[in-house]
C-alpha atoms as a PDB file:
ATOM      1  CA  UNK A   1     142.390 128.732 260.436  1.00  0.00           C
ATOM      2  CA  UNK A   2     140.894 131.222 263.040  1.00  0.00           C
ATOM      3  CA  UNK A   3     138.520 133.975 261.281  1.00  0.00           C
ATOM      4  CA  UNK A   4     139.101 137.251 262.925  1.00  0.00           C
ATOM      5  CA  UNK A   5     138.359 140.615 261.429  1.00  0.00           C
ATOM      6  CA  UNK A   6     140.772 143.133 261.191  1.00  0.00           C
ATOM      7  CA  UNK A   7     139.935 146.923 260.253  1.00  0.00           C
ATOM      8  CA  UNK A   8     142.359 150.261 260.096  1.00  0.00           C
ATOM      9  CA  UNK A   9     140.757 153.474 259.857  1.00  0.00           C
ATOM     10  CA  UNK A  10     141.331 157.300 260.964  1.00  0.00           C
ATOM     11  CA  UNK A  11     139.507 159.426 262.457  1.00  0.00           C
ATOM     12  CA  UNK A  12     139.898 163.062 262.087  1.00  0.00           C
ATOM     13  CA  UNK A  13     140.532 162.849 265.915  1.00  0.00           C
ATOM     14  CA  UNK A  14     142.444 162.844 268.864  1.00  0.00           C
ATOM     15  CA  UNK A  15     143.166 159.366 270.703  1.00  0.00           C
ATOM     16  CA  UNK A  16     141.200 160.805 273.871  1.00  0.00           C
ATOM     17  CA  UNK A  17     138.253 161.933 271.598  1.00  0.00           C
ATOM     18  CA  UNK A  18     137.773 158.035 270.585  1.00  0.00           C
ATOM     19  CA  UNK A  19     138.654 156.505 274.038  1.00  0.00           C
ATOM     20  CA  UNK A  20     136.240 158.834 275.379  1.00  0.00           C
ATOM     21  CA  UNK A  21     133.171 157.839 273.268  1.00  0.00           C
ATOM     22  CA  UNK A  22     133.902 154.379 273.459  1.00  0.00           C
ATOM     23  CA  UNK A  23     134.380 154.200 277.634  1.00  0.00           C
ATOM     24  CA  UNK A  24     131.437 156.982 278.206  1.00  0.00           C
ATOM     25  CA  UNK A  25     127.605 155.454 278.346  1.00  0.00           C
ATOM     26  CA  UNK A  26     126.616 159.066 277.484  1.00  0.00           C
ATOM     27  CA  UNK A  27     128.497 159.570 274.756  1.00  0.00           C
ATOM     28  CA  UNK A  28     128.024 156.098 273.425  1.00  0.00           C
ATOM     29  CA  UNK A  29     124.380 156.376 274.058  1.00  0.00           C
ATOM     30  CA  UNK A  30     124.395 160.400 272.057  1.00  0.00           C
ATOM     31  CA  UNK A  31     126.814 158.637 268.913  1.00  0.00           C
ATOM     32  CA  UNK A  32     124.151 155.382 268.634  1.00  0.00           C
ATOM     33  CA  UNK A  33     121.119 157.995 268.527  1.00  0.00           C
ATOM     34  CA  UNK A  34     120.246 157.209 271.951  1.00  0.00           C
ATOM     35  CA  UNK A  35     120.355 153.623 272.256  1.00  0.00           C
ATOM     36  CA  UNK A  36     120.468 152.109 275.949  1.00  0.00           C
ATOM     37  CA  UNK A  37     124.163 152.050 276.629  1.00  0.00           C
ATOM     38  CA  UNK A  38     125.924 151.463 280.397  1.00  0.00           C
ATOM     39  CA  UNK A  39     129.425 150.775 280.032  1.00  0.00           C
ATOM     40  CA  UNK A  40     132.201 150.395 283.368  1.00  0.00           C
ATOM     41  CA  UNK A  41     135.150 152.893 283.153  1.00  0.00           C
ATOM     42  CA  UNK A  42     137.074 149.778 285.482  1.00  0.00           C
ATOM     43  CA  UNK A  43     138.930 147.088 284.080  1.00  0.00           C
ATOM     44  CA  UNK A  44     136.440 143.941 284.710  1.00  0.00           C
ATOM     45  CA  UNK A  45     133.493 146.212 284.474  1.00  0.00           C
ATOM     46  CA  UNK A  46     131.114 144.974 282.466  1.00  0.00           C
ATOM     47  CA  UNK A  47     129.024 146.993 279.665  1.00  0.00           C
ATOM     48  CA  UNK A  48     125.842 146.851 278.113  1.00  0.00           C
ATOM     49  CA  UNK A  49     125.339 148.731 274.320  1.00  0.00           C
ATOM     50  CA  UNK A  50     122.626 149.078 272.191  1.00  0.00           C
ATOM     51  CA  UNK A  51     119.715 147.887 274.652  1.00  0.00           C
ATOM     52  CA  UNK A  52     121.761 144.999 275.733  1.00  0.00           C
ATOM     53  CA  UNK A  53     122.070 143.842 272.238  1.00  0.00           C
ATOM     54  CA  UNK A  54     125.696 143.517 272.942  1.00  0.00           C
ATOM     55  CA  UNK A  55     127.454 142.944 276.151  1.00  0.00           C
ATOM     56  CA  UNK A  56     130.287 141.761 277.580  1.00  0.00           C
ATOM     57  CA  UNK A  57     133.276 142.413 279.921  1.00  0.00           C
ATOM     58  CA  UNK A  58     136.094 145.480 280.260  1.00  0.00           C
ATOM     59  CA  UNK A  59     139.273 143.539 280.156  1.00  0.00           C
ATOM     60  CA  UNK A  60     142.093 145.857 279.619  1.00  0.00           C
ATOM     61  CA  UNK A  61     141.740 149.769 279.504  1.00  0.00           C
ATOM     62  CA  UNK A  62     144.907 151.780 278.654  1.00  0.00           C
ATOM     63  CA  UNK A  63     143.791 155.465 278.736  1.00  0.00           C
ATOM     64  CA  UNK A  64     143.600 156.930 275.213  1.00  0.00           C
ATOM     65  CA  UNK A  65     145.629 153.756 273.758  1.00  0.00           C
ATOM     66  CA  UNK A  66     143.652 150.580 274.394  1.00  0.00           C
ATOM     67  CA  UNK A  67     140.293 149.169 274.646  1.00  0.00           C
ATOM     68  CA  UNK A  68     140.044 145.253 275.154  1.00  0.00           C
ATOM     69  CA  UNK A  69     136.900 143.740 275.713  1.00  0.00           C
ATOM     70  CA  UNK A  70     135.367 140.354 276.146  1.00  0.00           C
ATOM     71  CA  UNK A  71     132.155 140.846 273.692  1.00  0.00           C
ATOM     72  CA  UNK A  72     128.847 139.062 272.832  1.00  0.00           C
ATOM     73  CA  UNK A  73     125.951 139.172 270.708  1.00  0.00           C
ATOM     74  CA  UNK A  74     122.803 139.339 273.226  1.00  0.00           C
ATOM     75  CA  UNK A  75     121.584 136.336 271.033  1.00  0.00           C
ATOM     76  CA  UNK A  76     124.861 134.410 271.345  1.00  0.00           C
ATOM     77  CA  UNK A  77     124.727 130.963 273.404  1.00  0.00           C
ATOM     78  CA  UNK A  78     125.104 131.668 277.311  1.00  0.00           C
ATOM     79  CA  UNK A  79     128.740 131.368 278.271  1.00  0.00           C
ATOM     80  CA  UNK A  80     130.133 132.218 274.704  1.00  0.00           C
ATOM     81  CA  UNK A  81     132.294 135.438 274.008  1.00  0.00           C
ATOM     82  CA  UNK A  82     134.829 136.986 271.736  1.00  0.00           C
ATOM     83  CA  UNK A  83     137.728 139.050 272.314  1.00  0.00           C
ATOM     84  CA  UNK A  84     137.232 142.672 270.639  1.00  0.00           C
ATOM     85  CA  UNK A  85     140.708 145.239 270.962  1.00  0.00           C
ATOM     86  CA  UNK A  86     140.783 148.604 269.677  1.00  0.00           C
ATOM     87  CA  UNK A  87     144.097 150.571 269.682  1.00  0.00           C
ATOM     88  CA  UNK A  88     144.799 154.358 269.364  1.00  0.00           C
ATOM     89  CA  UNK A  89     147.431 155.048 266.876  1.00  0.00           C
ATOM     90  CA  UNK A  90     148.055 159.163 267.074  1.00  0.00           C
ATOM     91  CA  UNK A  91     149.307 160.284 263.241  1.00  0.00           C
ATOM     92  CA  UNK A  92     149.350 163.897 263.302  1.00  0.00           C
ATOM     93  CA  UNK A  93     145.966 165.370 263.927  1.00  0.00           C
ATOM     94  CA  UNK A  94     144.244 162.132 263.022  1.00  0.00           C
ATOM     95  CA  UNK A  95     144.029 158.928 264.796  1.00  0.00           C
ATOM     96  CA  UNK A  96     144.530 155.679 263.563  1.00  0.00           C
ATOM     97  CA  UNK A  97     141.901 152.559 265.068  1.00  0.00           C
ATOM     98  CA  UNK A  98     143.184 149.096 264.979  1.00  0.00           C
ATOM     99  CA  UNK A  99     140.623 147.271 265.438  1.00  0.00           C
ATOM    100  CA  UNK A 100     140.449 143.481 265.886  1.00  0.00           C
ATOM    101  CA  UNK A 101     138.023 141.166 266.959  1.00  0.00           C
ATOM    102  CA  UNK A 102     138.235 137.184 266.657  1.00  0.00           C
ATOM    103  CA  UNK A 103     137.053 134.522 268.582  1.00  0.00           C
ATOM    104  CA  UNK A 104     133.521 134.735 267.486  1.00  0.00           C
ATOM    105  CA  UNK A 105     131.065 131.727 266.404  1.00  0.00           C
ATOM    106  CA  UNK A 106     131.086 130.526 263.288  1.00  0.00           C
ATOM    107  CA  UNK A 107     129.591 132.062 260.176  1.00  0.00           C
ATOM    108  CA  UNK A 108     128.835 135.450 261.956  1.00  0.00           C
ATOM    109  CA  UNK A 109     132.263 136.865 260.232  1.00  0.00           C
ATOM    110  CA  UNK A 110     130.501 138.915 257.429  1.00  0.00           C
ATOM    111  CA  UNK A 111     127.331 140.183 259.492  1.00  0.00           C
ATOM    112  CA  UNK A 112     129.747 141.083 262.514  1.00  0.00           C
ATOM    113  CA  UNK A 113     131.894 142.785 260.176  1.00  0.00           C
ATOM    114  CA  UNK A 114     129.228 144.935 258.420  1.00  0.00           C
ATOM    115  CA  UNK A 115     127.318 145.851 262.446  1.00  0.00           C
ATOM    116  CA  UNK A 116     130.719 147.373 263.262  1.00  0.00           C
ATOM    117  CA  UNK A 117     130.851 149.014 260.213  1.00  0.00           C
ATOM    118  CA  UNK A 118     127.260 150.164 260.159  1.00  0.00           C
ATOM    119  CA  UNK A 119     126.651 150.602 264.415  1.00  0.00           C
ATOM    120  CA  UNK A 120     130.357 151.784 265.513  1.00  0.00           C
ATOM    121  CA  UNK A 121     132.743 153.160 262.712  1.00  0.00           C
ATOM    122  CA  UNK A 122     130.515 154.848 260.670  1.00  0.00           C
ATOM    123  CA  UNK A 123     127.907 156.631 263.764  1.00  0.00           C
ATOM    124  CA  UNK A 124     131.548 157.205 265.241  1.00  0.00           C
ATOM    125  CA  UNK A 125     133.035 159.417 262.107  1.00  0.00           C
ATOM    126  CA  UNK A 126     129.845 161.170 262.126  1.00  0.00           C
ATOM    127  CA  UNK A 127     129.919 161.740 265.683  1.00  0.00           C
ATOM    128  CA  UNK A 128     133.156 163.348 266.355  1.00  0.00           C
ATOM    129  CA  UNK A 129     132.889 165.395 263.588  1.00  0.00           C
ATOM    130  CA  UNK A 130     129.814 167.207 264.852  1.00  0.00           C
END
């Protein structure tokens, strides 16, 4: 059985407002408190969050829709990544993220789980609403 972790939340948000803090280094950067953040706007880019604590590869952008990245933990044996999607779900005047991420090594389900949590969804929330 392949561990993956699934989340659905909403945003008081537009699609674009997500897409944009998630593709922008700047914004990313402002949302993580000013962590070191360079992320590609181009499909095979790469990007770099969080001082290069996490890194990986832009695989498939779909403006305001999709985000699909090929994602590692900086401390992650070389060569090894995970697939990471988020998906834009407009529901009014809120947006809906489906996020999934899977392919990781094992046992780092629970404290992958709780750094998205704690370093994306949460800093995001509190982000957009400001």
């Amino acid at each position: 059985m392949t561990i993956a972790i699934h989340e659905e939340i909403t945003f008081n948000a537009s699609p674009e407002q997500l897409y944009g803090v998630l593709t922008n280094s700047n914004q990313f950067s402002d949302m993580t408190g000013g962590a070191p953040t360079d992320i590609s706007k181009e499909e095979g880019g790469t990007f770099s969050c969080f001082g290069g604590m996490i890194e990986g590869r832009m695989i498939e952008l779909v403006s305001n829709e999709r985000i699909v990245q090929a994602w590692r933990a900086g401390n992650w044996e070389a060569g090894v990544y995970s697939l990471v999607k988020f998906e834009f779900k407009k529901e009014g005047d809120e947006t809906l993220l489906v996020f999934d991420h899977v392919g990781f090594p094992d046992g780092q389900a629970e404290h992958l789980k709780n750094g998205w949590t704690e370093n994306y969804f949460e800093p995001l929330k509190k982000y957009i609403s400001e």
